[in-house]
N, C-alpha and C. Protein backbone atom coordinates (compact mmCIF):
# COMPACT_ATOMS: atom_id res chain seq x y z
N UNK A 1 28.31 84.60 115.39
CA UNK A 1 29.33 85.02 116.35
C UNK A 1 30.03 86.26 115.81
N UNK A 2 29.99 87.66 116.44
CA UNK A 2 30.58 88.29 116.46
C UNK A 2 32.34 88.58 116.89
N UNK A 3 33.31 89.11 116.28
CA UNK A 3 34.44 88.77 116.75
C UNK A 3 35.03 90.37 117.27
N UNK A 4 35.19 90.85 117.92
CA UNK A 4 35.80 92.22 118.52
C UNK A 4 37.02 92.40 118.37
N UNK A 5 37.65 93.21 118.26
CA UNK A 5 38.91 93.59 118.01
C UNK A 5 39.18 94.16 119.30
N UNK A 6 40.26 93.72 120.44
CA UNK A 6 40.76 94.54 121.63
C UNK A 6 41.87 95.09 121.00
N UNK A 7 42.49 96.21 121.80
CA UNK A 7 43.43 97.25 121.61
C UNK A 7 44.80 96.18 121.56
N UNK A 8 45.74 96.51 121.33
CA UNK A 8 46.95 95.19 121.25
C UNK A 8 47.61 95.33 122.83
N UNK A 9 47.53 96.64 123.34
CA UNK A 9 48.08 96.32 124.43
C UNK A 9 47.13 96.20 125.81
N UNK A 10 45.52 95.84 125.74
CA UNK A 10 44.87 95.82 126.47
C UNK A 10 45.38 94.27 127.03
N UNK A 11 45.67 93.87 128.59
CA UNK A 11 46.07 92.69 128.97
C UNK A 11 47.54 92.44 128.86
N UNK A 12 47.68 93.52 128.28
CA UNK A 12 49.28 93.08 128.38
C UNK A 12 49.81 93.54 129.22
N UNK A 13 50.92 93.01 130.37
CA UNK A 13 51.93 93.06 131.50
C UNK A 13 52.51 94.37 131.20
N UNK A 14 52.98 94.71 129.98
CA UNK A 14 54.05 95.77 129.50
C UNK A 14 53.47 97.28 129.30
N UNK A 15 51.79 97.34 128.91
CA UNK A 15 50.92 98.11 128.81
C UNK A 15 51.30 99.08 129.96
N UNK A 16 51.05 98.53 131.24
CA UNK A 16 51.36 99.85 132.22
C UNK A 16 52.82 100.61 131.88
N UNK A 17 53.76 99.33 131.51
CA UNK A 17 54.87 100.74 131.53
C UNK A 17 55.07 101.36 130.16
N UNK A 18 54.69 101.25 128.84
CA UNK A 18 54.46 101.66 128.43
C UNK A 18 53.55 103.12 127.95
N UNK A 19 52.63 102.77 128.93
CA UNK A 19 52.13 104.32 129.58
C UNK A 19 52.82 105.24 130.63
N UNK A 20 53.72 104.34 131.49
CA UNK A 20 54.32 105.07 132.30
C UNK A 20 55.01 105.83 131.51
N UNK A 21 56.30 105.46 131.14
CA UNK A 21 57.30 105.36 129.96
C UNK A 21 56.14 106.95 129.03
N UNK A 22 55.28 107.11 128.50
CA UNK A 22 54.62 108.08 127.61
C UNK A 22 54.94 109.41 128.50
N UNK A 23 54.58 109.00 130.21
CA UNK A 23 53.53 109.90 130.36
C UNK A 23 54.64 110.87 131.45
N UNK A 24 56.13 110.13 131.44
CA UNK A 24 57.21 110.41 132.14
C UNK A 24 57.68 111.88 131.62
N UNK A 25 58.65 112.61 132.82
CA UNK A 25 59.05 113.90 132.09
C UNK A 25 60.67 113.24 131.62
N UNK A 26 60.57 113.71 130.31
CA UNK A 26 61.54 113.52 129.30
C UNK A 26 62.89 114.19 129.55
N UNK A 27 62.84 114.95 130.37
CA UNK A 27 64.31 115.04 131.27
C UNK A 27 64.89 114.33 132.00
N UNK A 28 63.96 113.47 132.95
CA UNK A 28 64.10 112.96 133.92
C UNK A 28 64.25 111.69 133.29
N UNK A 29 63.86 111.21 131.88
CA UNK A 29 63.90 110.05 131.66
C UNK A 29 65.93 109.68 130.72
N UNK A 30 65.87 111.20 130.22
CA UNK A 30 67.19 111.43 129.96
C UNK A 30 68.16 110.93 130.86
N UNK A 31 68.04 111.87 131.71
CA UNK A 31 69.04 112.04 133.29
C UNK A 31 69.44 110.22 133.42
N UNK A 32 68.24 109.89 133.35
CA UNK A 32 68.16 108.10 134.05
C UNK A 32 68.67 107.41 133.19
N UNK A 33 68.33 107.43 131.94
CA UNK A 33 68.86 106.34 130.98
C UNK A 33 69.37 107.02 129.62
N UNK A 34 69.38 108.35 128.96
CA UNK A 34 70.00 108.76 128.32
C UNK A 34 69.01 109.06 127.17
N UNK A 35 69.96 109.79 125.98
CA UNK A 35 68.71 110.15 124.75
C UNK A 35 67.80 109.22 124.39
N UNK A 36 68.19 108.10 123.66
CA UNK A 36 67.83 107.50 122.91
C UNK A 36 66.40 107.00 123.61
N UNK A 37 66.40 106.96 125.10
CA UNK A 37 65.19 106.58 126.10
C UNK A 37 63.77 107.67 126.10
N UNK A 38 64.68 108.95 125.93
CA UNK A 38 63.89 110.48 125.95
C UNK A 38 63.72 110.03 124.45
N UNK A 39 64.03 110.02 123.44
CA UNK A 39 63.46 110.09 122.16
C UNK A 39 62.47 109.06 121.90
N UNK A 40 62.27 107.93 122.64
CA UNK A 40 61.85 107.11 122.79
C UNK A 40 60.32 107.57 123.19
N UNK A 41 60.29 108.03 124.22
CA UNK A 41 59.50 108.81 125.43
C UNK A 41 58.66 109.73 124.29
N UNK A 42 59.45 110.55 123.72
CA UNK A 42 58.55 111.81 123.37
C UNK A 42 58.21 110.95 121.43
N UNK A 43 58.65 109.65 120.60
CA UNK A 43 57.88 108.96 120.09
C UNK A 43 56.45 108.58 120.55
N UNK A 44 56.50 108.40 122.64
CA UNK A 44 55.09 107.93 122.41
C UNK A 44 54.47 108.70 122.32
N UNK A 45 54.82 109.93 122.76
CA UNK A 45 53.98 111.40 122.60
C UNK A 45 53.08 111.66 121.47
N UNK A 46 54.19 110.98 119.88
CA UNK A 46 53.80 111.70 118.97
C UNK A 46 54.41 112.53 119.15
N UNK A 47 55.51 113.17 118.87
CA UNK A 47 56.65 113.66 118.28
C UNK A 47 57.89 112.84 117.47
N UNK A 48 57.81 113.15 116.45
CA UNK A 48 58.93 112.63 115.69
C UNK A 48 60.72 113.21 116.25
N UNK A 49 61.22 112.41 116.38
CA UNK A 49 62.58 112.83 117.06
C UNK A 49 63.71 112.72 116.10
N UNK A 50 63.03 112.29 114.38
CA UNK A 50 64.14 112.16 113.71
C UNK A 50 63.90 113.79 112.30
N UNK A 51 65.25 114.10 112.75
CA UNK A 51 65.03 115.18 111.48
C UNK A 51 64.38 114.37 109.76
N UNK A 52 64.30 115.46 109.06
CA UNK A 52 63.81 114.53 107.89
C UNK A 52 65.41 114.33 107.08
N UNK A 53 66.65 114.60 106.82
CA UNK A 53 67.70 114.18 106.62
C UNK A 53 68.14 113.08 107.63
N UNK A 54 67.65 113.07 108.34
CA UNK A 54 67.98 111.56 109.55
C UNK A 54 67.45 110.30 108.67
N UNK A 55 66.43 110.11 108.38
CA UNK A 55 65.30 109.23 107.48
C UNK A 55 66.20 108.97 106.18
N UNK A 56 66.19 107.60 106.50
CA UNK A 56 67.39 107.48 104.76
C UNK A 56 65.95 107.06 104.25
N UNK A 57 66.35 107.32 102.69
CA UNK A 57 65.37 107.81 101.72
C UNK A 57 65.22 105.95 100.91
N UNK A 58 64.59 105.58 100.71
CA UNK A 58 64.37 103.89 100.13
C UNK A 58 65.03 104.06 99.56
N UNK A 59 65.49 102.14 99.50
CA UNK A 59 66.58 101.61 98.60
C UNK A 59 66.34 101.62 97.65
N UNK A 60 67.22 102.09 96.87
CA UNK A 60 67.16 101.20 94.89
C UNK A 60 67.70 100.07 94.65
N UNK A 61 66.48 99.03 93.68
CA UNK A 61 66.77 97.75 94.05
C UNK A 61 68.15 97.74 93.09
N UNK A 62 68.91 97.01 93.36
CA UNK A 62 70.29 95.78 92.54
C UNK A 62 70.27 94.87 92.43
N UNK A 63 70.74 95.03 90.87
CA UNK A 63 70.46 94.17 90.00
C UNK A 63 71.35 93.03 89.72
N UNK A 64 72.27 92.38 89.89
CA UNK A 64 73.25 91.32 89.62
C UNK A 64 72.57 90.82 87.96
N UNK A 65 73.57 90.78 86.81
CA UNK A 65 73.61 90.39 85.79
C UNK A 65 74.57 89.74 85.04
N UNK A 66 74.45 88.88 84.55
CA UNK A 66 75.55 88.01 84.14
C UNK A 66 75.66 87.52 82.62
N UNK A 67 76.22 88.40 81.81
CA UNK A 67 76.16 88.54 80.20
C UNK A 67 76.79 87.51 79.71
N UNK A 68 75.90 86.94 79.02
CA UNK A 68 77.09 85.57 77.73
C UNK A 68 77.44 86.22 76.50
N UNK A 69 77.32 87.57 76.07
CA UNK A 69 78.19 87.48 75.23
C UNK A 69 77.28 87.27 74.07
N UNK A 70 76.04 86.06 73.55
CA UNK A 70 75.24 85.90 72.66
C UNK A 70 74.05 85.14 73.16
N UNK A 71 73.57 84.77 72.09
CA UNK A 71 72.21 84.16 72.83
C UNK A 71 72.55 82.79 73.28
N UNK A 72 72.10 82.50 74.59
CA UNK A 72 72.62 81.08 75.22
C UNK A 72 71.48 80.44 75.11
N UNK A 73 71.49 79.16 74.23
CA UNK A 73 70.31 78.18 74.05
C UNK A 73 70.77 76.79 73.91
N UNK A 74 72.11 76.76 74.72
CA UNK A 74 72.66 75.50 75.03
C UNK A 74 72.03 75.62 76.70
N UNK A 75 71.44 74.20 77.27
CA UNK A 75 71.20 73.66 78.47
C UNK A 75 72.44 73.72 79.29
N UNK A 76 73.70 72.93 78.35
CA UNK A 76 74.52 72.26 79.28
C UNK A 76 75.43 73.43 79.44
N UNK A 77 75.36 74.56 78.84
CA UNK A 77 76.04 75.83 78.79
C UNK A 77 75.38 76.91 79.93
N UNK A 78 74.22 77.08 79.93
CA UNK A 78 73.54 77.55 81.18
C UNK A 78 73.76 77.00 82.16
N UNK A 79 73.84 75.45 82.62
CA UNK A 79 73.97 74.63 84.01
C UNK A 79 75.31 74.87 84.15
N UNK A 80 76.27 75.13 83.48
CA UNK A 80 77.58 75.25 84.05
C UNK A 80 77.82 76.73 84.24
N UNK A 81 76.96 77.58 83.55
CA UNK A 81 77.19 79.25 84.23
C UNK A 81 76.48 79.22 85.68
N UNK A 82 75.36 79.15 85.46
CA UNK A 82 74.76 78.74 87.12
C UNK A 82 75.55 78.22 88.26
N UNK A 83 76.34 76.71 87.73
CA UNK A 83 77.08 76.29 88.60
C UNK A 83 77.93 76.88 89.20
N UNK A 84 78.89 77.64 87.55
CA UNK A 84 79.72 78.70 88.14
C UNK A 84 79.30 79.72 89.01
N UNK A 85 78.18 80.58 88.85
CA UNK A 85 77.98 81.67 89.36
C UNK A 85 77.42 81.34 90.96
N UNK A 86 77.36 80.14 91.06
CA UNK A 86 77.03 79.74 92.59
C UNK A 86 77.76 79.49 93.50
N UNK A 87 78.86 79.07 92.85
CA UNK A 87 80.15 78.92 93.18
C UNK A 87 80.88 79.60 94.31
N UNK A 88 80.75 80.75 93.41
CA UNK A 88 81.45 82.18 93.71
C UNK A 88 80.69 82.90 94.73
């Protein structure tokens, strides 16, 4: 058995307007519902509508750290920092 891959929006209800929506003039789609609809519009185009300073640049991960001070190799001293720090 062979398995085919269809397009994602082949069969789908939303497919036509989604093409409508592409294939609309981007003034007119303004006029009607405003930018964010036209930027929308000229995305399906393939046009990017965001400057490259628009694009926030990835996060840097954070780190949460919680120092004892020395080496902790008490159990019952760790379960009560934990506790504490869950706490909070």
């Amino acid at each position: 058995m062979v398995l085919t891959r269809k397009p994602i929006l082949e069969g789908n209800p939303v497919a036509p307007a989604v093409q409508d929506l592409k294939e609309a003039s981007p003034r007119g789609i303004r006029a009607i519902f405003g930018v964010v609809m036209e930027r929308t519009c000229q995305e399906l185009r393939g046009l990017s509508c965001l400057a490259r300073e628009e694009v926030a640049p990835p996060r840097k991960e954070i780190v949460a750290s919680t120092s004892f001070g020395a080496m902790a190799i008490d159990i019952g001293a760790l379960e009560e920092a934990v506790s504490t720090y869950m706490a909070h």
